[in-house]
PDB file of N, CA and C in Angstrom:
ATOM      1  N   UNK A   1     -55.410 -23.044  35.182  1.00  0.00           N
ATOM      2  CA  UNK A   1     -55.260 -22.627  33.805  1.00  0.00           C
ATOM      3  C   UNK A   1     -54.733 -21.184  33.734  1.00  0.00           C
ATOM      4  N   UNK A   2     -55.300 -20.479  34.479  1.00  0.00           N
ATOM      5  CA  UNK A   2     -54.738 -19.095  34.732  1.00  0.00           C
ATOM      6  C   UNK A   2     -53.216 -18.764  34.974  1.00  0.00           C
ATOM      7  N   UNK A   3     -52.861 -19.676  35.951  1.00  0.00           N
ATOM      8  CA  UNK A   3     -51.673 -19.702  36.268  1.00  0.00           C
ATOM      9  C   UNK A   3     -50.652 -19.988  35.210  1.00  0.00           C
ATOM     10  N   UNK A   4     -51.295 -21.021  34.361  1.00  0.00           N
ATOM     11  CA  UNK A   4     -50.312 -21.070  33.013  1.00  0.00           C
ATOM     12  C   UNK A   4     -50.300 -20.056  32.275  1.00  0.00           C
ATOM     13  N   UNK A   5     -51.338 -19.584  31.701  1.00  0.00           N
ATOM     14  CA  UNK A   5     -51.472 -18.616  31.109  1.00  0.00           C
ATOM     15  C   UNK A   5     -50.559 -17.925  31.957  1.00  0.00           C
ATOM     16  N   UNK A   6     -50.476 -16.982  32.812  1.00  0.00           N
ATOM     17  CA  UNK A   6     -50.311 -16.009  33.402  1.00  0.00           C
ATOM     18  C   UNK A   6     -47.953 -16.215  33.048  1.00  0.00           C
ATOM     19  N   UNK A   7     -47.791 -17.854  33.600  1.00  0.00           N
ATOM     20  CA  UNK A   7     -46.610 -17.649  33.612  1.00  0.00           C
ATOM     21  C   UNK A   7     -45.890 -18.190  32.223  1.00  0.00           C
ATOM     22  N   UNK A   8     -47.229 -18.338  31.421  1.00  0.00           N
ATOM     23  CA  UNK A   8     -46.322 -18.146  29.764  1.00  0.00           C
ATOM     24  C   UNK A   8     -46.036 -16.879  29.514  1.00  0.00           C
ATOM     25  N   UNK A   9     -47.629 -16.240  29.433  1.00  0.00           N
ATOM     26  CA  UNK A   9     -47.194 -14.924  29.392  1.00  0.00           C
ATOM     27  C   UNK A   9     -45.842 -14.628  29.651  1.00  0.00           C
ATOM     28  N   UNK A  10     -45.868 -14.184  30.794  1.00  0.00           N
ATOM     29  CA  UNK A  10     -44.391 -13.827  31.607  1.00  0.00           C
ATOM     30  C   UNK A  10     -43.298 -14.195  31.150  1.00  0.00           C
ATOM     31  N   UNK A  11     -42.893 -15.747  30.855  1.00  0.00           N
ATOM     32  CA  UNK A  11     -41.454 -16.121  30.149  1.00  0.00           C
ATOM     33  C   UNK A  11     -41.652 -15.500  28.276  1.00  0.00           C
ATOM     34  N   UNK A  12     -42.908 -15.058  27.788  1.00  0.00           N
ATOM     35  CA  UNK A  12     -42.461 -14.527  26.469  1.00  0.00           C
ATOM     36  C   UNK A  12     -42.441 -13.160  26.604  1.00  0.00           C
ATOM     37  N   UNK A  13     -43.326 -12.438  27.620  1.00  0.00           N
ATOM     38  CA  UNK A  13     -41.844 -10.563  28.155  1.00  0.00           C
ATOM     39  C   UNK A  13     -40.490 -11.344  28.585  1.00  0.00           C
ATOM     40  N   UNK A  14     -39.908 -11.479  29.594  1.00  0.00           N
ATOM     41  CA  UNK A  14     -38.708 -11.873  30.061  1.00  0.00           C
ATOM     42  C   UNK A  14     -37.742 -12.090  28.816  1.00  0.00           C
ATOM     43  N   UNK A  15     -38.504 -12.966  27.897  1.00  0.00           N
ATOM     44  CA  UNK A  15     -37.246 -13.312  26.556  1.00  0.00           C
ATOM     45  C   UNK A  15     -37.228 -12.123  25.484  1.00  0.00           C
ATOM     46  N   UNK A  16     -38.401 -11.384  25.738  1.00  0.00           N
ATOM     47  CA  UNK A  16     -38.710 -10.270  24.534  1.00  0.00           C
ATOM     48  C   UNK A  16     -37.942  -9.314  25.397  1.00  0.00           C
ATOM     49  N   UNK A  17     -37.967  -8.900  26.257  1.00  0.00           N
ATOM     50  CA  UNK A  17     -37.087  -8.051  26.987  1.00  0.00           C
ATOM     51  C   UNK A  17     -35.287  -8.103  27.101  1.00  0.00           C
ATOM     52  N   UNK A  18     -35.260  -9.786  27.075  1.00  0.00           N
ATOM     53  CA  UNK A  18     -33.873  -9.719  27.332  1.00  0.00           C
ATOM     54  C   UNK A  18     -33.153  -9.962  25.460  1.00  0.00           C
ATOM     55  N   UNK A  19     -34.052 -10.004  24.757  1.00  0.00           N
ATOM     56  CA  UNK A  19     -33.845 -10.017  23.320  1.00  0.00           C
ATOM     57  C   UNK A  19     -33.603  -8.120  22.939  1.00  0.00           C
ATOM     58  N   UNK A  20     -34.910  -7.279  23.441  1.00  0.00           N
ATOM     59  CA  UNK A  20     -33.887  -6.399  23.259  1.00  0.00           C
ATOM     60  C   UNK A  20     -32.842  -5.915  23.882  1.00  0.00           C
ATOM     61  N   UNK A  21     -32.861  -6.144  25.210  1.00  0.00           N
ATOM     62  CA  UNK A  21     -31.167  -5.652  25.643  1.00  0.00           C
ATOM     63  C   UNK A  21     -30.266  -6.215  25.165  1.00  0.00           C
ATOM     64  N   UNK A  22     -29.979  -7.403  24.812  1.00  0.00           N
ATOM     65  CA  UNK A  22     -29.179  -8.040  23.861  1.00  0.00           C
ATOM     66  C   UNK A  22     -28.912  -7.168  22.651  1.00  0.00           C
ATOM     67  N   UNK A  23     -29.451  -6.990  21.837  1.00  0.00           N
ATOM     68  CA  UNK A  23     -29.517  -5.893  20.776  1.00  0.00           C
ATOM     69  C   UNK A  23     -29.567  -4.642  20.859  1.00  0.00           C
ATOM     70  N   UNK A  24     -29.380  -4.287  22.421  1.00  0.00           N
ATOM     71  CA  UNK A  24     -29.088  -3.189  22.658  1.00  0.00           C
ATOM     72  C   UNK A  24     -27.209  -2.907  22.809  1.00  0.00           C
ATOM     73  N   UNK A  25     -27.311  -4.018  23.972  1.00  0.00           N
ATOM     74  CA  UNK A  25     -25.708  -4.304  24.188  1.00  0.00           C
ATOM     75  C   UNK A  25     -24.792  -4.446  22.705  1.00  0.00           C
ATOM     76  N   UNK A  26     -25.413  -5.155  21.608  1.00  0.00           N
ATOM     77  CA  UNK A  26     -24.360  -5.566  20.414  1.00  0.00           C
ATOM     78  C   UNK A  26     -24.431  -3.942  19.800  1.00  0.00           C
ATOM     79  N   UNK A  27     -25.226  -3.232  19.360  1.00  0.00           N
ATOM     80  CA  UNK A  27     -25.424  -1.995  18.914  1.00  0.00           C
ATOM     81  C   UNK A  27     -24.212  -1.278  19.505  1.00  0.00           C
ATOM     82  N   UNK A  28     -24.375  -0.873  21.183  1.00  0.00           N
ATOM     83  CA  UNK A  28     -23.063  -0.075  21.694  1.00  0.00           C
ATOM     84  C   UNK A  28     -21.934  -1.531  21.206  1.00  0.00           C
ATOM     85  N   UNK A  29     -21.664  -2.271  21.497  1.00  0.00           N
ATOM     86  CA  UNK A  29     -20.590  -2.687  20.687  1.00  0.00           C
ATOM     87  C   UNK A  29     -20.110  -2.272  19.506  1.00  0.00           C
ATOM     88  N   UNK A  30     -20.907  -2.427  18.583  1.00  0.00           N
ATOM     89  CA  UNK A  30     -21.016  -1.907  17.215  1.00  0.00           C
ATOM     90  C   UNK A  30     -20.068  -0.940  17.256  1.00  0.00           C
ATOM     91  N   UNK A  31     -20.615  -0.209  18.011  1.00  0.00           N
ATOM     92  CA  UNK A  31     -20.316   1.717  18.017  1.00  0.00           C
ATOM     93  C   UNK A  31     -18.695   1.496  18.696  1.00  0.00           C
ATOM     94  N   UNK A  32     -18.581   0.649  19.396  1.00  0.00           N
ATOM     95  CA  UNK A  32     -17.197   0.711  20.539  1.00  0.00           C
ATOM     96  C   UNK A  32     -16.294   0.212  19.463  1.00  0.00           C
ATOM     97  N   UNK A  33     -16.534  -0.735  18.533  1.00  0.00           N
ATOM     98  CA  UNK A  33     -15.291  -1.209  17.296  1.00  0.00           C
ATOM     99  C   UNK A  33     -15.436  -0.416  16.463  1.00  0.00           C
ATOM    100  N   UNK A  34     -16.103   1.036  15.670  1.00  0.00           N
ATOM    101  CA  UNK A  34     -15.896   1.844  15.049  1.00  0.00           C
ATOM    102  C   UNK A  34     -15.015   2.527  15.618  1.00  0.00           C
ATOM    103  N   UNK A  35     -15.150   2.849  16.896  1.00  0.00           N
ATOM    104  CA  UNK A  35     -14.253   3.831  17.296  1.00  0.00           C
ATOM    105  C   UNK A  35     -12.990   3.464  17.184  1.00  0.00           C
ATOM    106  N   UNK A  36     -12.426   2.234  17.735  1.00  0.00           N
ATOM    107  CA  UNK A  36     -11.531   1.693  18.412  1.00  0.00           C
ATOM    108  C   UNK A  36     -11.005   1.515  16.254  1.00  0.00           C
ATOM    109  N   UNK A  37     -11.728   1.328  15.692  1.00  0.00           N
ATOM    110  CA  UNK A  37     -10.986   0.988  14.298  1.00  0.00           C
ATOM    111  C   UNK A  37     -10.630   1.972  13.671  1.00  0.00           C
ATOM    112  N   UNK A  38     -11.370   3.039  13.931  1.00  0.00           N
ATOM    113  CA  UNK A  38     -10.806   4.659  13.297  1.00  0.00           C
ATOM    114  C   UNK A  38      -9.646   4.894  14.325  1.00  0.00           C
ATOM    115  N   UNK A  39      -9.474   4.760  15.087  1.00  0.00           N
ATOM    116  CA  UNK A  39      -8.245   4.759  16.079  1.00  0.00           C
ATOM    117  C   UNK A  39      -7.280   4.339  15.566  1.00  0.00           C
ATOM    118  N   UNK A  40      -7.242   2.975  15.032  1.00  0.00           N
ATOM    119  CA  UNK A  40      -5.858   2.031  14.550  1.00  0.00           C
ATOM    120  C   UNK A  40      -5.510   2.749  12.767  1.00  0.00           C
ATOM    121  N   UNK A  41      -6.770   3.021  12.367  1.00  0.00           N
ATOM    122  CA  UNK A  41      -6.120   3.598  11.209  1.00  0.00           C
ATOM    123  C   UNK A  41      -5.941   4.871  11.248  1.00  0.00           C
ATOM    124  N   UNK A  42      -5.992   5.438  12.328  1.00  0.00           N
ATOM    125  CA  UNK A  42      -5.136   6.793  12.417  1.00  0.00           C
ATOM    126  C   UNK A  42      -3.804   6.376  12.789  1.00  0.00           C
ATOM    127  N   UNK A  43      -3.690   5.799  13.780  1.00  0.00           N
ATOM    128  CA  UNK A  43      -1.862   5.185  14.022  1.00  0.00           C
ATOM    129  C   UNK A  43      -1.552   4.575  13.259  1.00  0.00           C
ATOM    130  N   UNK A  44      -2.093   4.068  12.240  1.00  0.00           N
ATOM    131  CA  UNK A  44      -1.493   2.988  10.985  1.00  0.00           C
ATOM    132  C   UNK A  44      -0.833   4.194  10.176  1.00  0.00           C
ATOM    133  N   UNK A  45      -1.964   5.405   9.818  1.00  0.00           N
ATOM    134  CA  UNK A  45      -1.581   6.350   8.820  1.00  0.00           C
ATOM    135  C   UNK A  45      -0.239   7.137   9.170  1.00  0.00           C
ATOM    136  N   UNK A  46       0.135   7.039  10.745  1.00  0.00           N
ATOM    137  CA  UNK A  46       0.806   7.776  11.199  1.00  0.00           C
ATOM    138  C   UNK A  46       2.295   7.284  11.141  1.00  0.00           C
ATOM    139  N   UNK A  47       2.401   6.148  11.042  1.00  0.00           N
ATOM    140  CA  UNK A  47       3.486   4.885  11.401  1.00  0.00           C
ATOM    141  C   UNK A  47       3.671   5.260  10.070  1.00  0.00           C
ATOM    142  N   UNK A  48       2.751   5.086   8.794  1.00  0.00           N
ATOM    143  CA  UNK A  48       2.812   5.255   7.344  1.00  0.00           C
ATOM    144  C   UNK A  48       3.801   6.556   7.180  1.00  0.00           C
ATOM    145  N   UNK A  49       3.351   7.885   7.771  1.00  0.00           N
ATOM    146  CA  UNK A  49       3.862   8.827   7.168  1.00  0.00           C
ATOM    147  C   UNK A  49       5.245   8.683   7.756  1.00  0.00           C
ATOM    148  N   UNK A  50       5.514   8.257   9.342  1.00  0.00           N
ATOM    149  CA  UNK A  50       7.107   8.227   9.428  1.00  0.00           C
ATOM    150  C   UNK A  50       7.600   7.724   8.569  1.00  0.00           C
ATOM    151  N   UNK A  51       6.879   6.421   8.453  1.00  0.00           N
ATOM    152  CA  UNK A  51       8.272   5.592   7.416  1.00  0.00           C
ATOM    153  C   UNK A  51       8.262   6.525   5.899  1.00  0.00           C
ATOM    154  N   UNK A  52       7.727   7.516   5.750  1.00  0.00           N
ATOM    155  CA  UNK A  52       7.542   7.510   4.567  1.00  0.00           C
ATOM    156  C   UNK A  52       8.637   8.835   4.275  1.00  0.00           C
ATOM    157  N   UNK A  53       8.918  10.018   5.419  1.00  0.00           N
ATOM    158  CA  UNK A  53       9.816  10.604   5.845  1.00  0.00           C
ATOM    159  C   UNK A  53      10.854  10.260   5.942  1.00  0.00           C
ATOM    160  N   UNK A  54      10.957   9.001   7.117  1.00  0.00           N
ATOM    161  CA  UNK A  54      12.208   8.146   7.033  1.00  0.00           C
ATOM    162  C   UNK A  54      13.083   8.024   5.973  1.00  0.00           C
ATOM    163  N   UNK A  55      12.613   7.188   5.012  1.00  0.00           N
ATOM    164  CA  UNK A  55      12.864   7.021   3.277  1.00  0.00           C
ATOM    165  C   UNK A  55      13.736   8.177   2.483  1.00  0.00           C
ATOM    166  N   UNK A  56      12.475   9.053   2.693  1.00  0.00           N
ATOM    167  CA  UNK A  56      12.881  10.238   2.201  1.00  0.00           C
ATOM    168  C   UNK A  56      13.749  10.814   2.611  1.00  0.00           C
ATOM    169  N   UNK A  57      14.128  11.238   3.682  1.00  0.00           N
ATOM    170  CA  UNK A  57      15.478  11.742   4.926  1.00  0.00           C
ATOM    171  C   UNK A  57      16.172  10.874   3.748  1.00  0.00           C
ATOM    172  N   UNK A  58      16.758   9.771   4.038  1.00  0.00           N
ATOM    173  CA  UNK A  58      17.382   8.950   3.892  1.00  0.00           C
ATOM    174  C   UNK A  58      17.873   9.168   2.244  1.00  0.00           C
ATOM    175  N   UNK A  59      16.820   8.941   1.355  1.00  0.00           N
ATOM    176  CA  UNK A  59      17.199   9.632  -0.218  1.00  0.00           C
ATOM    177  C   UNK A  59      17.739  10.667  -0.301  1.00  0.00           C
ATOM    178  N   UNK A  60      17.243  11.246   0.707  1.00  0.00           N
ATOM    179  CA  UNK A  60      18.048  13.089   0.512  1.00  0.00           C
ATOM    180  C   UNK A  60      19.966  12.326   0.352  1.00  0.00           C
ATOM    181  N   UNK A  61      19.934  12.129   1.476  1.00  0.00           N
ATOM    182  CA  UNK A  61      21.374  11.716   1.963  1.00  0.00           C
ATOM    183  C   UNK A  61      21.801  11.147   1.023  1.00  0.00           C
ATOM    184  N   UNK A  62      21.093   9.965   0.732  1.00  0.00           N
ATOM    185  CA  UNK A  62      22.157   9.822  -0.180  1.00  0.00           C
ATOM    186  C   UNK A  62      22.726  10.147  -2.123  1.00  0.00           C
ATOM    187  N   UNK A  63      21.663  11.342  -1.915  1.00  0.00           N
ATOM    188  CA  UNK A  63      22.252  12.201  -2.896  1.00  0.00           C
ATOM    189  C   UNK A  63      22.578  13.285  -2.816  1.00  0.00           C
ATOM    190  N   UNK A  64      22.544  13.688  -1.502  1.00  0.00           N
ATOM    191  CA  UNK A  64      24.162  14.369  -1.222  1.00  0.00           C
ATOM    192  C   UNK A  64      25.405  13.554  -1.023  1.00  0.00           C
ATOM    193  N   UNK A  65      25.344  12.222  -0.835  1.00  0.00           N
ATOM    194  CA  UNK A  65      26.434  11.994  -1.237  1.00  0.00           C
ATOM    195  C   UNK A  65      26.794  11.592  -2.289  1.00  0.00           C
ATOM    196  N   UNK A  66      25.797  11.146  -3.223  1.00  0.00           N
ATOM    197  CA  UNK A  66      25.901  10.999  -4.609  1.00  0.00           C
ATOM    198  C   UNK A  66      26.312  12.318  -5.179  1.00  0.00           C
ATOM    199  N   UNK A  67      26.295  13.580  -5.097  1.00  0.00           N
ATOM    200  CA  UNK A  67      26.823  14.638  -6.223  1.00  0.00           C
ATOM    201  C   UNK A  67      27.988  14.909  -5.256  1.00  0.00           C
ATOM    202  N   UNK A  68      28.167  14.755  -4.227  1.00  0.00           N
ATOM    203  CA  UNK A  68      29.924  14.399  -3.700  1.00  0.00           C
ATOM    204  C   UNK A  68      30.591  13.925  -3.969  1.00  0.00           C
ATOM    205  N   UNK A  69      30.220  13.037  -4.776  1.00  0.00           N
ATOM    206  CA  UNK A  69      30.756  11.685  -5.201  1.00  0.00           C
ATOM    207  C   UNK A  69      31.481  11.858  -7.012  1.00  0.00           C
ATOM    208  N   UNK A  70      30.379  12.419  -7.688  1.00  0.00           N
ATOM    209  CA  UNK A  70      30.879  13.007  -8.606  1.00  0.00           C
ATOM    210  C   UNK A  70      31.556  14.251  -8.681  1.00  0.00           C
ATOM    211  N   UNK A  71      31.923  15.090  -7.803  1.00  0.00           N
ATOM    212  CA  UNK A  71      32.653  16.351  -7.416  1.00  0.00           C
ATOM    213  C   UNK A  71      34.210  15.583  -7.408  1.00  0.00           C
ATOM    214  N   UNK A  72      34.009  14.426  -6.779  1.00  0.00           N
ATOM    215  CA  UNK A  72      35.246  14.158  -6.563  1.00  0.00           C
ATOM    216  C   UNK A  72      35.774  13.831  -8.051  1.00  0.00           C
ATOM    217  N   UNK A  73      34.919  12.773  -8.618  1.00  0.00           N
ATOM    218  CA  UNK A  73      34.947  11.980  -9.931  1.00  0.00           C
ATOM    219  C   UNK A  73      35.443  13.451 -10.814  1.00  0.00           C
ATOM    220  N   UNK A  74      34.677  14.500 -11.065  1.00  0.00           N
ATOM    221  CA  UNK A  74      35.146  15.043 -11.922  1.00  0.00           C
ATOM    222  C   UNK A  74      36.886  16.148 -11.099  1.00  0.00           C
ATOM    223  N   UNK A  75      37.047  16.073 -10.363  1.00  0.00           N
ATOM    224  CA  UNK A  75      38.533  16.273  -9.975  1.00  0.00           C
ATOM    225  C   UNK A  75      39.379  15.585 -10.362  1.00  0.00           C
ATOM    226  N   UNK A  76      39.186  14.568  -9.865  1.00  0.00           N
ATOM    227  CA  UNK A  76      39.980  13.194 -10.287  1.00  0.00           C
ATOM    228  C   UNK A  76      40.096  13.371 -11.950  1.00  0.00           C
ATOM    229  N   UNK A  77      39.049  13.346 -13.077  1.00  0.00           N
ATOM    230  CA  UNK A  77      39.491  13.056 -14.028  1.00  0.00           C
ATOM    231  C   UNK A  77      40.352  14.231 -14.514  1.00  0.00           C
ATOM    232  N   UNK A  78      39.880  15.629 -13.767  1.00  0.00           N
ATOM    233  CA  UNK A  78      40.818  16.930 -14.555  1.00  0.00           C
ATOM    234  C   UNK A  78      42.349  16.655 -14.317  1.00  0.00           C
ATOM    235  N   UNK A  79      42.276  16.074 -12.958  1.00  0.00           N
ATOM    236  CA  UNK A  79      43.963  15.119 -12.274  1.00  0.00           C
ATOM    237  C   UNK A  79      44.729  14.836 -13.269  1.00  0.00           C
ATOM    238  N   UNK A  80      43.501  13.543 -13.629  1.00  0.00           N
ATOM    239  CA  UNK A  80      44.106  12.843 -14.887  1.00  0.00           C
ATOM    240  C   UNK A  80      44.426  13.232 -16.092  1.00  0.00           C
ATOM    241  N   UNK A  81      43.746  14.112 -16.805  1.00  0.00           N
ATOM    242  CA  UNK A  81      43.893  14.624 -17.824  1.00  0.00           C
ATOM    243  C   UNK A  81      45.104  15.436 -17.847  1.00  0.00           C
ATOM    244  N   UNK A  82      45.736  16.078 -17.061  1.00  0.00           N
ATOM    245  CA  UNK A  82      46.682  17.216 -16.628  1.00  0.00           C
ATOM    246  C   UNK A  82      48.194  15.965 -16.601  1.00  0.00           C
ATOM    247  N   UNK A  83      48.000  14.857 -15.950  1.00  0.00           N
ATOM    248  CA  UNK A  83      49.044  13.952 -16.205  1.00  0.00           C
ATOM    249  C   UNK A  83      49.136  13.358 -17.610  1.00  0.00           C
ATOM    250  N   UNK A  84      47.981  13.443 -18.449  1.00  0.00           N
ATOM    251  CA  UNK A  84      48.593  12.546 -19.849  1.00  0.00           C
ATOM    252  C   UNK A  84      48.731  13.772 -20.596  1.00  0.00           C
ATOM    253  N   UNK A  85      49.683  12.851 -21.402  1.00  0.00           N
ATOM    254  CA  UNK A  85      50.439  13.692 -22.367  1.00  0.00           C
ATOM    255  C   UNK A  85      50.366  13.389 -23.334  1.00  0.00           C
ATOM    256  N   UNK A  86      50.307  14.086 -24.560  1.00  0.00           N
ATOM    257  CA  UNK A  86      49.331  13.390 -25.802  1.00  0.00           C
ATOM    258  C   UNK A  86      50.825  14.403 -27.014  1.00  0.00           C
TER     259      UNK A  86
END
């Protein structure tokens, strides 16, 4: 009878023990996908701001060539105006 006793006992530490390392192990998990997720949304934010530069570069340009564009436009029409004759 002892002996039972003795090796129930024993298998309910063994499972209470390996119940908390279990819940020890998911905890540092826990902690290892916070990190690893503040990670990706720092390179997400970062990818964000190129493209967001990118864009912008890019708008610049093309309104410098947009008031080039009308530099020319208004040449052209003084051109024109200077050829008609009224």
């Amino acid at each position: 009878m002892k002996k039972i006793m003795l090796s129930l006992i024993a298998g309910i530490c063994l499972a209470g023990f390996s119940a908390l390392s279990f819940a020890d192990e998911m905890g540092q998990m826990k902690e290892e996908m916070k990190v690893e997720i503040g990670k990706m949304k720092e390179d997400m934010k970062g990818e964000k701001e190129k493209m967001k530069s990118g864009r912008k570069g890019k708008a610049d340009e093309l309104k410098g060539k947009d008031d080039s564009m009308k530099k020319k436009e208004e040449s052209m029409k003084g051109e024109m105006k200077g050829w008609v004759t009224t």
